[in-house]
N, C-alpha and C. Protein backbone atom coordinates (compact mmCIF):
# COMPACT_ATOMS: atom_id res chain seq x y z
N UNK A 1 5.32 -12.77 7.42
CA UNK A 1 4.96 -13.08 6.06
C UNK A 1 4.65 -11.77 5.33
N UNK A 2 4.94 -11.78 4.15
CA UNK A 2 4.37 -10.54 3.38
C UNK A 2 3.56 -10.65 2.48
N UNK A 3 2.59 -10.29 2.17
CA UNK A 3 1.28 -9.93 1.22
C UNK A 3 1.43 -8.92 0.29
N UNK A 4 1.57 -9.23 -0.83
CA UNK A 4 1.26 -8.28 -1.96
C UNK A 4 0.15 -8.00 -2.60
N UNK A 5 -0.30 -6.77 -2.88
CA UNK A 5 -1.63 -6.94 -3.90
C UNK A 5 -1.38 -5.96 -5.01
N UNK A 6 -1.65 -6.04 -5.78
CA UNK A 6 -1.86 -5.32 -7.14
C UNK A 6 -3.10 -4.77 -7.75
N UNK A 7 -3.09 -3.21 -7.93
CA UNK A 7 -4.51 -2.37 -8.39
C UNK A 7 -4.32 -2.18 -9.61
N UNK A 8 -5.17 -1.29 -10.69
CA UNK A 8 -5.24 -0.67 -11.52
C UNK A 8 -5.90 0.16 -11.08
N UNK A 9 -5.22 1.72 -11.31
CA UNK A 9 -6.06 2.81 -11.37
C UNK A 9 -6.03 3.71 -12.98
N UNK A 10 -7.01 3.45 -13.44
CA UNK A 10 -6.92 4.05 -15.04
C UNK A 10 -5.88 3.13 -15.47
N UNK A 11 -4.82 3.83 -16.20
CA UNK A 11 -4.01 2.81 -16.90
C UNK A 11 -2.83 2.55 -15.94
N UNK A 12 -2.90 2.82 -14.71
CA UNK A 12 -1.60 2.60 -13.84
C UNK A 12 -1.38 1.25 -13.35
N UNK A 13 -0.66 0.84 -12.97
CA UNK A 13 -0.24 -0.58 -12.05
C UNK A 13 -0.05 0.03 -10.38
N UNK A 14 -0.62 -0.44 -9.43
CA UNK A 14 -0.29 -0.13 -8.24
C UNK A 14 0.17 -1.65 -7.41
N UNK A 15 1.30 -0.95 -6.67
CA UNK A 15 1.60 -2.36 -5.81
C UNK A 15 1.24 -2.07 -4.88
N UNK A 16 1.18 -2.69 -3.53
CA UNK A 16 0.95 -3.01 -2.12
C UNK A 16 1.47 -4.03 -1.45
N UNK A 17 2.32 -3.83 -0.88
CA UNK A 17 2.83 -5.06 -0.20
C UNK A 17 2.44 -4.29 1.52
N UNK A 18 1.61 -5.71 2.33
CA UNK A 18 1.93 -5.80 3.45
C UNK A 18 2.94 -6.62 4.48
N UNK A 19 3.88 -6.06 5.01
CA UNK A 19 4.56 -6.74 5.59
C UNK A 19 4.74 -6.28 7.54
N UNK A 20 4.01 -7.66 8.45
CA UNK A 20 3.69 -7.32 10.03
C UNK A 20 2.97 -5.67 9.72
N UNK A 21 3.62 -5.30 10.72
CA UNK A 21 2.65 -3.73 10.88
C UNK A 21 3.43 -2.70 10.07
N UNK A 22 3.71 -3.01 8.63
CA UNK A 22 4.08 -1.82 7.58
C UNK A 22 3.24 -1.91 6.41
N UNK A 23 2.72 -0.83 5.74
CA UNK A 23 2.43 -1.08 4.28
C UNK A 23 3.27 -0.43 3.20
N UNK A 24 3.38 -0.81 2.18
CA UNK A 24 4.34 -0.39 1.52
C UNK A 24 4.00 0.01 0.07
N UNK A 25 4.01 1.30 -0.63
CA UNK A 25 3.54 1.41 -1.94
C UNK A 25 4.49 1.63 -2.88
N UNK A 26 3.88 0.94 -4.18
CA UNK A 26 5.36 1.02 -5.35
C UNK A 26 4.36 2.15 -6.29
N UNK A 27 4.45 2.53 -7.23
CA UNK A 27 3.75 3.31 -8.12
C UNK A 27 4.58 3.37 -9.42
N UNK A 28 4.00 3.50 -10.53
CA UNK A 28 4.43 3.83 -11.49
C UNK A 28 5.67 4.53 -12.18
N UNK A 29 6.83 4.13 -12.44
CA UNK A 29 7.70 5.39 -12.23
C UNK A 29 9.21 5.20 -11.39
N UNK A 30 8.53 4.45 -10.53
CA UNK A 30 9.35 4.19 -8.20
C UNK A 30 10.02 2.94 -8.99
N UNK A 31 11.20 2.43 -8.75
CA UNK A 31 11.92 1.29 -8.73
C UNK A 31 11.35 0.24 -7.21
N UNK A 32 11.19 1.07 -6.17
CA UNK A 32 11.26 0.67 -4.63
C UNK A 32 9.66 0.82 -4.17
N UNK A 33 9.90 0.12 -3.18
CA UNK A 33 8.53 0.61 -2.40
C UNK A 33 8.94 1.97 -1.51
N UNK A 34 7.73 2.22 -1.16
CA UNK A 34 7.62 3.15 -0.40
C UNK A 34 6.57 3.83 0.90
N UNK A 35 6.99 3.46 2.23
CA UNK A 35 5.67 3.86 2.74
C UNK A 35 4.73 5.08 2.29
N UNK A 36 3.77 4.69 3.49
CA UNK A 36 2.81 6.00 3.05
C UNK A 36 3.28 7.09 2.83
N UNK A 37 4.26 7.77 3.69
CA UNK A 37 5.14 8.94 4.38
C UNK A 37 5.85 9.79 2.61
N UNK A 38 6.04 8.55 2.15
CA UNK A 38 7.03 8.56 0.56
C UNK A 38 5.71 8.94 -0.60
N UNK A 39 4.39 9.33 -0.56
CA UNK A 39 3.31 9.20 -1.26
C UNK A 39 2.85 10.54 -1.25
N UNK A 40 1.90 10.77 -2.39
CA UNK A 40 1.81 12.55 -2.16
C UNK A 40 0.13 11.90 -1.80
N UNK A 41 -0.61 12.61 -0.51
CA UNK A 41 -1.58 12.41 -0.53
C UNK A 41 -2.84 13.55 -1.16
N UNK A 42 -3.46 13.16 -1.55
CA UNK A 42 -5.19 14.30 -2.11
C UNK A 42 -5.29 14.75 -1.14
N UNK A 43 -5.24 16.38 -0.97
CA UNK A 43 -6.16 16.77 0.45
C UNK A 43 -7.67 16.17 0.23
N UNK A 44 -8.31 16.71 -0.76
CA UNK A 44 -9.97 16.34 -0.57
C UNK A 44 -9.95 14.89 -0.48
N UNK A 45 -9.28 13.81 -0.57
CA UNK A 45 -9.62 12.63 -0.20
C UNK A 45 -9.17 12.48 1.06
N UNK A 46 -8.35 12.98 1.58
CA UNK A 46 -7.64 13.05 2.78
C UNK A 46 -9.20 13.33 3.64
N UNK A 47 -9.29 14.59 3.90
CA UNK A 47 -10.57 15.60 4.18
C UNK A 47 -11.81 14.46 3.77
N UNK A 48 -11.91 13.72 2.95
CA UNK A 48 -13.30 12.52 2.83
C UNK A 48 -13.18 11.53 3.66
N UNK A 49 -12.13 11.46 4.15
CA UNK A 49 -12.31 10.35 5.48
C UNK A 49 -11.98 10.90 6.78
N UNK A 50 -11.43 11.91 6.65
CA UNK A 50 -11.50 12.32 7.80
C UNK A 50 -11.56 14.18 7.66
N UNK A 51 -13.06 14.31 7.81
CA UNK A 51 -13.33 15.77 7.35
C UNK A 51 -12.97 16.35 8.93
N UNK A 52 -12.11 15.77 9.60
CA UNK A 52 -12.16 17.41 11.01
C UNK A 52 -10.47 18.20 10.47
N UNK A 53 -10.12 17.50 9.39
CA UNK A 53 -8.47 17.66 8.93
C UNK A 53 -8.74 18.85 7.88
N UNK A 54 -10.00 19.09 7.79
CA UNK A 54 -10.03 20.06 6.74
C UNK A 54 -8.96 21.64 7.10
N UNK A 55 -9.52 22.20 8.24
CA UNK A 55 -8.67 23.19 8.49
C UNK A 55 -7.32 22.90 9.30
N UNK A 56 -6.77 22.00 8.98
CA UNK A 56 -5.77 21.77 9.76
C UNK A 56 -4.60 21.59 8.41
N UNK A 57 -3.53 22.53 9.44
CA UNK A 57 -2.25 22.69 8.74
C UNK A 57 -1.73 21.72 8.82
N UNK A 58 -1.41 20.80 9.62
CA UNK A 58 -0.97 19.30 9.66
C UNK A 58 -1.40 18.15 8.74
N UNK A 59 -2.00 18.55 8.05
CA UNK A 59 -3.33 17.41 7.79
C UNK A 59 -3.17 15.92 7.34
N UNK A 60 -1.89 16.87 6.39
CA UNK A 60 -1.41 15.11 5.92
C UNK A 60 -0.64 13.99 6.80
N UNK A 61 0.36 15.04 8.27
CA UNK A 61 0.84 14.30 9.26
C UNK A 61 0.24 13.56 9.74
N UNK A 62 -0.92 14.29 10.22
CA UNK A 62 -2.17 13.71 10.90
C UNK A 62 -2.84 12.42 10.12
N UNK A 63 -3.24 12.27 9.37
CA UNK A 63 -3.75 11.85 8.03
C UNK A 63 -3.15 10.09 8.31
N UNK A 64 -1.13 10.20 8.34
CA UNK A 64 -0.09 9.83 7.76
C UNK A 64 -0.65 8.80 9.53
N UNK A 65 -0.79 9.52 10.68
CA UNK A 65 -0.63 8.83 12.19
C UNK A 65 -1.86 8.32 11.97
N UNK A 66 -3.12 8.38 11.61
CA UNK A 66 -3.94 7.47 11.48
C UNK A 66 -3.92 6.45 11.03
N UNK A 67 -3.70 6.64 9.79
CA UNK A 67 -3.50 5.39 8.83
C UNK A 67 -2.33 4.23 9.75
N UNK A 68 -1.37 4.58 10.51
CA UNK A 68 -0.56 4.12 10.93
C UNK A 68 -0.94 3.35 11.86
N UNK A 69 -1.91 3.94 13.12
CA UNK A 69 -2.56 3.58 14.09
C UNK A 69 -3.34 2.69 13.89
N UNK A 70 -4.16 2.81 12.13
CA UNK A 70 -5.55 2.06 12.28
C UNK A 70 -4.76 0.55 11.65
N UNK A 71 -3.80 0.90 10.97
CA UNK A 71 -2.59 -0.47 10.89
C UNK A 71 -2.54 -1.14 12.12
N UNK A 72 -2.01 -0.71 13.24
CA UNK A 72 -1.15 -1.41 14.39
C UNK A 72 -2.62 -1.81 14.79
N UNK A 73 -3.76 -1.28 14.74
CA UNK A 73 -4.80 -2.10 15.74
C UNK A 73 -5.05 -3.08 15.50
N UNK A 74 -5.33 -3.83 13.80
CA UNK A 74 -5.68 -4.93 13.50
C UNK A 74 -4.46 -5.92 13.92
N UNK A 75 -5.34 -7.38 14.15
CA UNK A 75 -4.53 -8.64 14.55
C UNK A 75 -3.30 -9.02 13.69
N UNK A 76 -4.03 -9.16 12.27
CA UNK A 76 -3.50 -10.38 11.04
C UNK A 76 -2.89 -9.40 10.11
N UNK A 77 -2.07 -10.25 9.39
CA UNK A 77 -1.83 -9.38 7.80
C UNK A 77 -3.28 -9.42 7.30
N UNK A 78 -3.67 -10.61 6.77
CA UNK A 78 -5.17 -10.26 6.54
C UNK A 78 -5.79 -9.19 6.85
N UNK A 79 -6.20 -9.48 7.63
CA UNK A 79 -7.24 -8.15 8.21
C UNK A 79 -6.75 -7.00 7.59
N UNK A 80 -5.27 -6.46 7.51
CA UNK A 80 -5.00 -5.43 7.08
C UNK A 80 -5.06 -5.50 5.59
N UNK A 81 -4.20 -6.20 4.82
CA UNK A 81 -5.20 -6.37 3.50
C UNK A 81 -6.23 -6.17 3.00
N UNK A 82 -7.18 -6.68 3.82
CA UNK A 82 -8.65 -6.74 3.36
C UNK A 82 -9.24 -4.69 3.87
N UNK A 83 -8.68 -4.74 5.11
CA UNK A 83 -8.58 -3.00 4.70
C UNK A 83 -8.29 -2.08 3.71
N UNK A 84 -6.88 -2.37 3.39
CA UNK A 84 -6.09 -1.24 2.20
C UNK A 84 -7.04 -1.48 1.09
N UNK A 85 -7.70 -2.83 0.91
CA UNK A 85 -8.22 -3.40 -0.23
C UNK A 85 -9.44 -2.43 -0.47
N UNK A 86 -10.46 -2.51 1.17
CA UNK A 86 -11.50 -2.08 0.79
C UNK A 86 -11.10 -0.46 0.99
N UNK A 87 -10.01 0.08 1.46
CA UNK A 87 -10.01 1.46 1.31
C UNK A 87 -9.53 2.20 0.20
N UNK A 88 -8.95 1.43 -0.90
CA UNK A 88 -8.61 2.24 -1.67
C UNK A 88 -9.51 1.64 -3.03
N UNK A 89 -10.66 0.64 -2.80
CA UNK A 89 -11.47 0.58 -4.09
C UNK A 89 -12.53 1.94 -3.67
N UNK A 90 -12.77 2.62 -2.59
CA UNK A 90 -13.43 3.81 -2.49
C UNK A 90 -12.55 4.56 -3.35
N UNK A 91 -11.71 4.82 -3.61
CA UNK A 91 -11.08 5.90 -4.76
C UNK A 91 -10.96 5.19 -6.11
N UNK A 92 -11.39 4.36 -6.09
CA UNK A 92 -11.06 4.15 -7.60
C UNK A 92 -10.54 3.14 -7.85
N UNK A 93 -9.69 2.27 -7.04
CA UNK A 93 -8.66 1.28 -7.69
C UNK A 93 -9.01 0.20 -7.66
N UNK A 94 -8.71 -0.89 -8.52
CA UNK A 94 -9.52 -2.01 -8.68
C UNK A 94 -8.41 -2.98 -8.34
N UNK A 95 -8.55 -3.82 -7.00
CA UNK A 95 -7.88 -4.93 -6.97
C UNK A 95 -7.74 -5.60 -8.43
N UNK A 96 -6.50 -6.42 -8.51
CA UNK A 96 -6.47 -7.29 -9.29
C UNK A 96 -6.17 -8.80 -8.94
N UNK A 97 -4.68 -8.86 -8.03
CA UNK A 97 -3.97 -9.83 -7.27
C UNK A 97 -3.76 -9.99 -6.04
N UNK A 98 -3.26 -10.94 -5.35
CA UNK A 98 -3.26 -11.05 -4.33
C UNK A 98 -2.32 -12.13 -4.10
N UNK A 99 -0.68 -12.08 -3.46
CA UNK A 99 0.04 -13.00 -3.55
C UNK A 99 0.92 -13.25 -2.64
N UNK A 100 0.69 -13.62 -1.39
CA UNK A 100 1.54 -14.49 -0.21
C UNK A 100 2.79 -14.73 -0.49
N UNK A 101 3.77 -14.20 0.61
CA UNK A 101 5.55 -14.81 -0.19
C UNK A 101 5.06 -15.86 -0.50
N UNK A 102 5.68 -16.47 -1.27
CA UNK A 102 6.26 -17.69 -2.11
C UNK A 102 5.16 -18.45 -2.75
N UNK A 103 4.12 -17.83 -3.31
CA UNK A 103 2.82 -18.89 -3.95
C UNK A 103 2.42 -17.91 -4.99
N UNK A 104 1.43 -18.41 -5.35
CA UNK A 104 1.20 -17.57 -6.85
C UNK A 104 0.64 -16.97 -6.40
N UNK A 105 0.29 -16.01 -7.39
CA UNK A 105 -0.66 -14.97 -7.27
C UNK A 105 -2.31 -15.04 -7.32
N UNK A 106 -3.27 -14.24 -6.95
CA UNK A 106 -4.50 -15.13 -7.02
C UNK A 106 -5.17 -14.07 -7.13
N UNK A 107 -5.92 -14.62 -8.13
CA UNK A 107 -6.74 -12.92 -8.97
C UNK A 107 -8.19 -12.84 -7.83
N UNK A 108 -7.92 -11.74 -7.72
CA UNK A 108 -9.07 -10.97 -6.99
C UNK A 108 -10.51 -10.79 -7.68
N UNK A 109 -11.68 -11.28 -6.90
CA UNK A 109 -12.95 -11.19 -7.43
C UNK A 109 -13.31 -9.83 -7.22
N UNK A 110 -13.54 -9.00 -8.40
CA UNK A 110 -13.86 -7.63 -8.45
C UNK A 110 -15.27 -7.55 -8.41
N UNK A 111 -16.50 -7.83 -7.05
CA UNK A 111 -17.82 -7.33 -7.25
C UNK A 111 -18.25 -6.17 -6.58
């Protein structure tokens, strides 16, 4: 099954689709999704969750195999959802939606 969710960051639209053990980002601009790999990441946000990446030349590879790893551990799409969800309202982005193939969409309680 695949899970979509939808952010606002400032005036942007962000997509998210989870699908089994992939996540997938669309952005502003992108026709397509795109994994993480396809995304330019912040070092200093990078470095805020995981400050031992600070001096490391790899950082974003590294960065890129976590995020990947901490994907494959959880059970459910859920579970992973409710991750990306709560990891990227730490930067800023405000859920909006939330929409299961084939059902509507279902607005997200922002508290």
């Amino acid at each position: 099954m695949t899970i979509g969710i939808v952010f606002k960051l400032g005036s942007d639209i962000i997509e998210v689709r989870v699908q089994d053990f992939n996540v997938y980002f669309r952005t502003p601009g992108f026709g397509q999704f795109a994994d993480i790999e396809g995304l330019k990441l912040n070092k200093v946000g990078v470095i805020k969750e995981f400050p031992d990446l600070k001096d490391n030349k790899e950082w974003k590879k590294e960065a890129i195999k976590r995020f990947k790893e901490k994907i494959k551990s959880m059970e459910t799409e859920m579970e992973r959802v409710k991750y990306v969800i709560d990891d990227l309202k730490k930067y800023g982005y405000v859920p909006m939606y939330f929409q299961r193939a084939g059902h509507r969409p279902t607005k997200l309680n922002n508290e």
